[in-house]
C-alpha atoms as a PDB file:
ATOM      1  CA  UNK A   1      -7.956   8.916  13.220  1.00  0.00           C
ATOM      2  CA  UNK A   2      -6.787   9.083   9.730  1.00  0.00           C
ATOM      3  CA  UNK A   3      -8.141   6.798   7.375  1.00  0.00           C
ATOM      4  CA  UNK A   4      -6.113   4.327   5.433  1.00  0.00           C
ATOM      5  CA  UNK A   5      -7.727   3.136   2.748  1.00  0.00           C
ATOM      6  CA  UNK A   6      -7.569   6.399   0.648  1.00  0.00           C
ATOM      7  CA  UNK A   7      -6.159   7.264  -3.092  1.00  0.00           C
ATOM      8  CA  UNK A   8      -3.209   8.722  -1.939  1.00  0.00           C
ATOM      9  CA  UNK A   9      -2.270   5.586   0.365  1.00  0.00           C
ATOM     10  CA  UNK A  10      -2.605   3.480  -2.860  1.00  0.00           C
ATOM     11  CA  UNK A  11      -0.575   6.091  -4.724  1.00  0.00           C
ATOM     12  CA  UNK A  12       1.846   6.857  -2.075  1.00  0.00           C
ATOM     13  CA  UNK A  13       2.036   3.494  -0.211  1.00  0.00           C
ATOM     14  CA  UNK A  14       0.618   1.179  -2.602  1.00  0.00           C
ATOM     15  CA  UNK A  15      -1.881  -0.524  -0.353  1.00  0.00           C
ATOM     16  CA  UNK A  16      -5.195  -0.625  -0.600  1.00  0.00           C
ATOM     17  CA  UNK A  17      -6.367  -1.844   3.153  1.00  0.00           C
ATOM     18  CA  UNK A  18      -9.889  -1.795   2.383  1.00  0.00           C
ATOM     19  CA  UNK A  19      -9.759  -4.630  -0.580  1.00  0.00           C
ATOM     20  CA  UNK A  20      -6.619  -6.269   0.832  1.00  0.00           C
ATOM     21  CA  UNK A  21      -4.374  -5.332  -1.887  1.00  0.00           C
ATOM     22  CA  UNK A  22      -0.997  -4.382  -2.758  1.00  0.00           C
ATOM     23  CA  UNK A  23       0.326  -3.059  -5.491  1.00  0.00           C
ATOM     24  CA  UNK A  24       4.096  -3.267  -7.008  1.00  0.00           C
ATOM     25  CA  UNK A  25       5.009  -1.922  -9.816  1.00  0.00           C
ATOM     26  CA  UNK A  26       8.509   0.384 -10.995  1.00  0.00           C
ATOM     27  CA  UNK A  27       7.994   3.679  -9.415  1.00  0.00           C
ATOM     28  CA  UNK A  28      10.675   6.386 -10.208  1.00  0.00           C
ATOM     29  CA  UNK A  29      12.476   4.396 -12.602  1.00  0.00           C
ATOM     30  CA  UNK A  30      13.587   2.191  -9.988  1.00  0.00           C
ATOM     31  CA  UNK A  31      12.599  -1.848  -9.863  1.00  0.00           C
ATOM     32  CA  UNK A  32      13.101  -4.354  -7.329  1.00  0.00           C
ATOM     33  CA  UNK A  33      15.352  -2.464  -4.661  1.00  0.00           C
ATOM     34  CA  UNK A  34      15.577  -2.079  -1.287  1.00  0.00           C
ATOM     35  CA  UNK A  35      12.730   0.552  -0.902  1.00  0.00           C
ATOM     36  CA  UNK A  36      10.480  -1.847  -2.519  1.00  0.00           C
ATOM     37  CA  UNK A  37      11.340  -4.823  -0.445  1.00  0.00           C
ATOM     38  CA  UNK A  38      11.635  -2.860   2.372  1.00  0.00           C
ATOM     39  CA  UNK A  39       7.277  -0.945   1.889  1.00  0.00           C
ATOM     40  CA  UNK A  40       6.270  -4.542   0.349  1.00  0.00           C
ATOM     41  CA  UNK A  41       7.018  -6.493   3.338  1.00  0.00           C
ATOM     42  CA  UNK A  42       5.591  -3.386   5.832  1.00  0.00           C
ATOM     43  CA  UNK A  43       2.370  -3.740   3.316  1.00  0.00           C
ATOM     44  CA  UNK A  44       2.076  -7.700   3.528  1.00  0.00           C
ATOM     45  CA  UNK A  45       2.747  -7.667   7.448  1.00  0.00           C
ATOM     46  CA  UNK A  46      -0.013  -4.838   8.132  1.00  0.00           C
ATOM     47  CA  UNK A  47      -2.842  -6.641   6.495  1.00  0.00           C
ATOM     48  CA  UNK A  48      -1.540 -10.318   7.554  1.00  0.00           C
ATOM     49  CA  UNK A  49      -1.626  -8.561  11.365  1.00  0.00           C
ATOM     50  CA  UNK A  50      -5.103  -7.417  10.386  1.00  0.00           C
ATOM     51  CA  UNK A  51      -7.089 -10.548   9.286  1.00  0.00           C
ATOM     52  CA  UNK A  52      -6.303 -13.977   7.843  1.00  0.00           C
ATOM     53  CA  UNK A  53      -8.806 -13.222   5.137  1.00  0.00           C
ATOM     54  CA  UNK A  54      -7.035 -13.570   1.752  1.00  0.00           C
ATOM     55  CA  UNK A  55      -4.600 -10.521   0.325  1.00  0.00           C
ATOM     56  CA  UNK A  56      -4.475  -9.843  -3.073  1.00  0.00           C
ATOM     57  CA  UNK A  57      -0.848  -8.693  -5.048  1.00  0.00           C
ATOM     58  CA  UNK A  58      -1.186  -6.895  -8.438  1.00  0.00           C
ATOM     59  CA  UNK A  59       1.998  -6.545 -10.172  1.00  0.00           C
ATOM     60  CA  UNK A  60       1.856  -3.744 -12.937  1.00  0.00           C
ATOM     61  CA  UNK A  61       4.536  -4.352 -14.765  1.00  0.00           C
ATOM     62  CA  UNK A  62       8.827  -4.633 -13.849  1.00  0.00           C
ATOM     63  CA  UNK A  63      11.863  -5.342 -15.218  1.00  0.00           C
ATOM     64  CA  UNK A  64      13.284  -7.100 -11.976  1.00  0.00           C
ATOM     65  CA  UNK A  65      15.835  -6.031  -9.981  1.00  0.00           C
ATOM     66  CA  UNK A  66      17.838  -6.871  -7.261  1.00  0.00           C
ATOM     67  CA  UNK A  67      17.740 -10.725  -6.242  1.00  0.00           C
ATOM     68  CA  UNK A  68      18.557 -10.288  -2.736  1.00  0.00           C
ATOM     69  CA  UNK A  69      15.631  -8.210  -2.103  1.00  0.00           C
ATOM     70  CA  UNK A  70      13.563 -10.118  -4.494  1.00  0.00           C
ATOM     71  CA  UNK A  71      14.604 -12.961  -2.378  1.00  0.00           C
ATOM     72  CA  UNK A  72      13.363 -10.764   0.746  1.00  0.00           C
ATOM     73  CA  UNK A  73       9.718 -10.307  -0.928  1.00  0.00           C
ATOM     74  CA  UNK A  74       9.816 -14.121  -2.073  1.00  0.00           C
ATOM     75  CA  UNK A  75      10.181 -15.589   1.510  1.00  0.00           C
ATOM     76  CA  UNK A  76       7.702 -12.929   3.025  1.00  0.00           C
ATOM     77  CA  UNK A  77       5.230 -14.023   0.819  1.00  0.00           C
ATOM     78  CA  UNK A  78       6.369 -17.575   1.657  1.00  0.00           C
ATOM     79  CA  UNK A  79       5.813 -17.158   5.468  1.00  0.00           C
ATOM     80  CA  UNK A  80       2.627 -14.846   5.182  1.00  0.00           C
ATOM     81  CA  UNK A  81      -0.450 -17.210   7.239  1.00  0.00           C
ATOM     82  CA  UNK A  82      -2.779 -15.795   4.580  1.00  0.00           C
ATOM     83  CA  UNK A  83      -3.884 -17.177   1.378  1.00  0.00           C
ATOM     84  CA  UNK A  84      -1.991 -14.467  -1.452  1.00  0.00           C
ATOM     85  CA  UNK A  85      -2.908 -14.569  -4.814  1.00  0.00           C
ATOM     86  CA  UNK A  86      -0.833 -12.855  -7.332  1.00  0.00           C
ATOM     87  CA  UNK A  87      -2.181 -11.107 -10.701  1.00  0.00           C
ATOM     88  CA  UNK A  88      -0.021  -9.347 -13.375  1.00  0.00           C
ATOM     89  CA  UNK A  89      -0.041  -7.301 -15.881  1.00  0.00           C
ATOM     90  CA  UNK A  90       2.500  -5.759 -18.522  1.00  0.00           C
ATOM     91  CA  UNK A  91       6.222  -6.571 -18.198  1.00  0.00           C
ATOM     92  CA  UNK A  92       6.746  -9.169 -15.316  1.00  0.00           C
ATOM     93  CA  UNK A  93      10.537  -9.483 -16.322  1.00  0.00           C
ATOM     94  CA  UNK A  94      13.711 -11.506 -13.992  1.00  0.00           C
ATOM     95  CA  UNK A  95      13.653 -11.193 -10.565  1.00  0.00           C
ATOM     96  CA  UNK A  96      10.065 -10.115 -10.705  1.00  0.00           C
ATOM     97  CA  UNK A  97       9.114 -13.415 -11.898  1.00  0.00           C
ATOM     98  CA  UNK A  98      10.631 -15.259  -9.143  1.00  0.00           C
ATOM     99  CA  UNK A  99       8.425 -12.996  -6.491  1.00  0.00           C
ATOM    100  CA  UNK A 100       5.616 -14.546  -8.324  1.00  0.00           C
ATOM    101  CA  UNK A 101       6.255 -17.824  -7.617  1.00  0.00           C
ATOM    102  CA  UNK A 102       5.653 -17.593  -3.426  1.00  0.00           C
ATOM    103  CA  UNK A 103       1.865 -16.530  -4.034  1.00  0.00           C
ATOM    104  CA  UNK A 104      -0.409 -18.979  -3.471  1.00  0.00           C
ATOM    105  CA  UNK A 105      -2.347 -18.864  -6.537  1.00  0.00           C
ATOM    106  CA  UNK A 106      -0.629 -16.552  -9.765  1.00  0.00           C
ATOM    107  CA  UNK A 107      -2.221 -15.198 -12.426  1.00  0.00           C
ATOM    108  CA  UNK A 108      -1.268 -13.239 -15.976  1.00  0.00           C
ATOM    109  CA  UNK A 109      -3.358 -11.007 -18.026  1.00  0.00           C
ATOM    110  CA  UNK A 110      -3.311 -12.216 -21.945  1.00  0.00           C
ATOM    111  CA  UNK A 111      -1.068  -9.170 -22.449  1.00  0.00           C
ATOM    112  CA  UNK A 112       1.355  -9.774 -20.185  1.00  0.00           C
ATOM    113  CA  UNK A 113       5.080 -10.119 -21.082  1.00  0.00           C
ATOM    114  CA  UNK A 114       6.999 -12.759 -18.943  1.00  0.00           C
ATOM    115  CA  UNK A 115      10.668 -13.263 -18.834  1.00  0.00           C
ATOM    116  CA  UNK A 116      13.492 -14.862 -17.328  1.00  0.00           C
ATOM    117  CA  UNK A 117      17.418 -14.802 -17.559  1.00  0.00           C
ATOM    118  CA  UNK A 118      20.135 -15.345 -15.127  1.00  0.00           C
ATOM    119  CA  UNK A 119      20.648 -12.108 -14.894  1.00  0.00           C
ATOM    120  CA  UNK A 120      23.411  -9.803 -14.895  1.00  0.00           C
ATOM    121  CA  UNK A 121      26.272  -8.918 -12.573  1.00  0.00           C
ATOM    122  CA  UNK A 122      28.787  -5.858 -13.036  1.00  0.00           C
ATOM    123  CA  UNK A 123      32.789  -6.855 -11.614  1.00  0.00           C
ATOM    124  CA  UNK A 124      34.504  -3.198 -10.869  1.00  0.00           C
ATOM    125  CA  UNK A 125      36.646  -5.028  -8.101  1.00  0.00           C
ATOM    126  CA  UNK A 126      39.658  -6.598  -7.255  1.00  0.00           C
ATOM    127  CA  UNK A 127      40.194 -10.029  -9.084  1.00  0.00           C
ATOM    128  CA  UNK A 128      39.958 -11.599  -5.045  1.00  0.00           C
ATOM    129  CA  UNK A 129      36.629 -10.062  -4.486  1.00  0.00           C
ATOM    130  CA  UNK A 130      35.338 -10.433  -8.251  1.00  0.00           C
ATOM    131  CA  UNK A 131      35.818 -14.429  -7.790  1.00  0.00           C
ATOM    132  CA  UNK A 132      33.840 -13.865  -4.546  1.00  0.00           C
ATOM    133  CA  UNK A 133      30.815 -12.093  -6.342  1.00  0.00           C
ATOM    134  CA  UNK A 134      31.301 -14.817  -9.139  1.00  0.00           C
ATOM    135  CA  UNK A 135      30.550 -17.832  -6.697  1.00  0.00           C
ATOM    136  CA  UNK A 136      27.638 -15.707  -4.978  1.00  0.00           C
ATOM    137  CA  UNK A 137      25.806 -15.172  -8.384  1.00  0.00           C
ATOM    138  CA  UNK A 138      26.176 -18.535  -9.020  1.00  0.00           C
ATOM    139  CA  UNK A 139      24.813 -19.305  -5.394  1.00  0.00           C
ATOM    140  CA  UNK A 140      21.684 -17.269  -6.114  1.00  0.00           C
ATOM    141  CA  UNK A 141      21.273 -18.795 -10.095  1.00  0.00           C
ATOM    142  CA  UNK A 142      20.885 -22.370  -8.099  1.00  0.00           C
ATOM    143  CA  UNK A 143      18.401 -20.815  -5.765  1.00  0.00           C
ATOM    144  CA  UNK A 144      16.202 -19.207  -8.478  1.00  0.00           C
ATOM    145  CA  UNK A 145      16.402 -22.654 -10.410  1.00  0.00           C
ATOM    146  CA  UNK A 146      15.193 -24.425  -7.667  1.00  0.00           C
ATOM    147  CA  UNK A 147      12.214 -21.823  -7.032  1.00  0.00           C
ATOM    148  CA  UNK A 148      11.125 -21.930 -10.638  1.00  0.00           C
ATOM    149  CA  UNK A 149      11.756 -25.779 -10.693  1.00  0.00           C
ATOM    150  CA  UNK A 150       9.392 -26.458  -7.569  1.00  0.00           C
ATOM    151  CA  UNK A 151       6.232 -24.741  -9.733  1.00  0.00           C
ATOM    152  CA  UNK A 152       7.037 -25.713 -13.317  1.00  0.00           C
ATOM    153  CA  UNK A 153       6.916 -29.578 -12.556  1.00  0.00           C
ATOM    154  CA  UNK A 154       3.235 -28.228 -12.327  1.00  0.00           C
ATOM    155  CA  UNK A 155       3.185 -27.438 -15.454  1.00  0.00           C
ATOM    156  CA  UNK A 156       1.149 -29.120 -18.365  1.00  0.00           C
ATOM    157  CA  UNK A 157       4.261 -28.595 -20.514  1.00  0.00           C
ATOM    158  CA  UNK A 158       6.575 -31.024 -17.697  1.00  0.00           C
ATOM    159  CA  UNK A 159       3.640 -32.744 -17.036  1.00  0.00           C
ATOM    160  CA  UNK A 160       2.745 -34.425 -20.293  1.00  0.00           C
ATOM    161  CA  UNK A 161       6.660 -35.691 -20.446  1.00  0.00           C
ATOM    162  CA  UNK A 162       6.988 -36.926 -17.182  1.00  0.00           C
ATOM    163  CA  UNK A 163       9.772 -34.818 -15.732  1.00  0.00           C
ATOM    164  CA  UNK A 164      11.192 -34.818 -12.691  1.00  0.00           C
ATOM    165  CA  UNK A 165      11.788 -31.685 -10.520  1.00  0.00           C
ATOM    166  CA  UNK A 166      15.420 -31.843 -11.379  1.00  0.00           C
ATOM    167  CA  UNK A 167      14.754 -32.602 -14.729  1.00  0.00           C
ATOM    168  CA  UNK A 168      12.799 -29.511 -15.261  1.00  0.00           C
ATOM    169  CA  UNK A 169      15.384 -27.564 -13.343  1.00  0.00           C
ATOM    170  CA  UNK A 170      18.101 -28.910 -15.868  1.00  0.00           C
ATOM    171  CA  UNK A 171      15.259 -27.642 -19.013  1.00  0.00           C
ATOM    172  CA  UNK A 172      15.193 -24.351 -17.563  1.00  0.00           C
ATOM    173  CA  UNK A 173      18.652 -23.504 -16.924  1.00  0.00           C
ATOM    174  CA  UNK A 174      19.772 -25.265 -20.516  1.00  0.00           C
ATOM    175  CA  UNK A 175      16.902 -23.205 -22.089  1.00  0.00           C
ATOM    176  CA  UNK A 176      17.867 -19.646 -20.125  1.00  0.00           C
ATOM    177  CA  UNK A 177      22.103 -20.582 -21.434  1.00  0.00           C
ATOM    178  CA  UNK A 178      20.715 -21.002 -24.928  1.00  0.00           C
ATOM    179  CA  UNK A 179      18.059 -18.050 -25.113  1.00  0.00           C
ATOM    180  CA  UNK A 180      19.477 -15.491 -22.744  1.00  0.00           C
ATOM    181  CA  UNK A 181      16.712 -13.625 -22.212  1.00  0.00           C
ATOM    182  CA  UNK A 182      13.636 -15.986 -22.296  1.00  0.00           C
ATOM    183  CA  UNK A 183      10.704 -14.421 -23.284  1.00  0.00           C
ATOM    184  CA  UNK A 184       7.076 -16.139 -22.886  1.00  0.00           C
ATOM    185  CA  UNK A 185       3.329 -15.372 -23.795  1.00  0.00           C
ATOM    186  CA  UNK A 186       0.860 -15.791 -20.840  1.00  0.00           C
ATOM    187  CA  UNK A 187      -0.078 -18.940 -22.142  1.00  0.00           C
ATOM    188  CA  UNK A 188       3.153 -20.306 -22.611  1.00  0.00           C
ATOM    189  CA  UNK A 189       3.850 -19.357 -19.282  1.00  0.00           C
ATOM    190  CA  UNK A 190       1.223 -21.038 -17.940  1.00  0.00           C
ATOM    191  CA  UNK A 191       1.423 -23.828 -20.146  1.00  0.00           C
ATOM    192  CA  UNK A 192       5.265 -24.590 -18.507  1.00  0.00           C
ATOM    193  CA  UNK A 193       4.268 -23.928 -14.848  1.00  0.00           C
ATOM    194  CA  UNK A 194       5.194 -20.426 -14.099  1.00  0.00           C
ATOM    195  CA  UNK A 195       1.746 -19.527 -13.703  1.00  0.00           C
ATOM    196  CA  UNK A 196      -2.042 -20.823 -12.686  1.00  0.00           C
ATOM    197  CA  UNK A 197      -3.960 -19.395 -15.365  1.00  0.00           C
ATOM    198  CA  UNK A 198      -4.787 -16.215 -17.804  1.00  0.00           C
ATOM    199  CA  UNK A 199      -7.543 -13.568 -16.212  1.00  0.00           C
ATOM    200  CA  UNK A 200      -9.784 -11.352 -17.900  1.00  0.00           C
ATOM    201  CA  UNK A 201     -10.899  -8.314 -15.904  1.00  0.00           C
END
């Protein structure tokens, strides 16, 4: 029987069945697509069919992606029966950031750049099918708000003024429509919510 816990299953597959991890990271230039979504969820499924002992998620660095599938990995995590913990390093950047936010317990390395935005759509359509792809971005904006607003009120940074969860959500968005892109230390993105804490390894 071959074994699965091997270097080139980590390479190849990135899964590491022996310590319970998975790794996601860009791989051929390409960020949070279908292929991802499609191996992550395989990945999570195998080990959450294997034990209920706690899986582990190392993100290596992305610059987001698709939100649908990002939205696919999200819920995954969201409805995995074991404890996930989530810990980054380099660029965690849009959509990627909003995977984050389903672990159970997320971490960032000091070095770590974090950032969000509201992304980015491209209209090559009809002006009755551009209006259509219009309201569904705007659909999927609400949806990230709300994910990003359900953690943050967590924060020390909402915490010490009292916000409420739509409060925070109205921060965020005002602060993404100012900034653009919204860029944020590990600290500071622990400090408002987005994370649990800063490792060391």
């Amino acid at each position: 029987m071959r074994k699965t816990d091997s270097l080139s299953d980590i390479h190849d597959f990135g899964i590491d069945v022996k310590n319970r991890t998975i790794y996601l990271h860009t791989l051929d230039d390409k960020d949070v697509d279908y292929t991802m979504s499609a191996q992550f969820i395989k990945n999570l499924d195998f080990l959450a069919n294997a034990s209920k002992s706690p899986i582990k998620i190392k993100i290596l660095g992305s610059d987001g992606g698709d939100m649908s599938h990002g939205l696919a990995m999200y819920a995954a995590i969201k409805e995995c029966q074991c404890e996930v913990s989530a810990y980054c390093l380099g660029r965690i950047c849009s959509s990627m950031t909003i995977i984050l936010q389903a672990a159970t317990y997320r971490y960032l390395h000091p070095y770590t750049d974090f950032m969000l935005h509201t992304g980015s759509i491209s209209l090559d359509q009809t002006s009755l099918s551009a209006r259509s792809t219009l309201r569904w971005n705007n659909y999927l904006s609400k949806l990230m708000l709300d994910i990003y607003a359900e953690r943050c009120q967590n924060g020390e940074f909402f915490k010490e003024r009292k916000y409420s969860k739509s409060r925070v959500r109205s921060y965020l968005d005002t602060k993404m429509k100012n900034e653009g892109d919204v860029w944020l230390t590990a600290e500071e993105a622990v400090n408002m919510g987005f994370a649990d804490g800063v490792y060391y390894e």
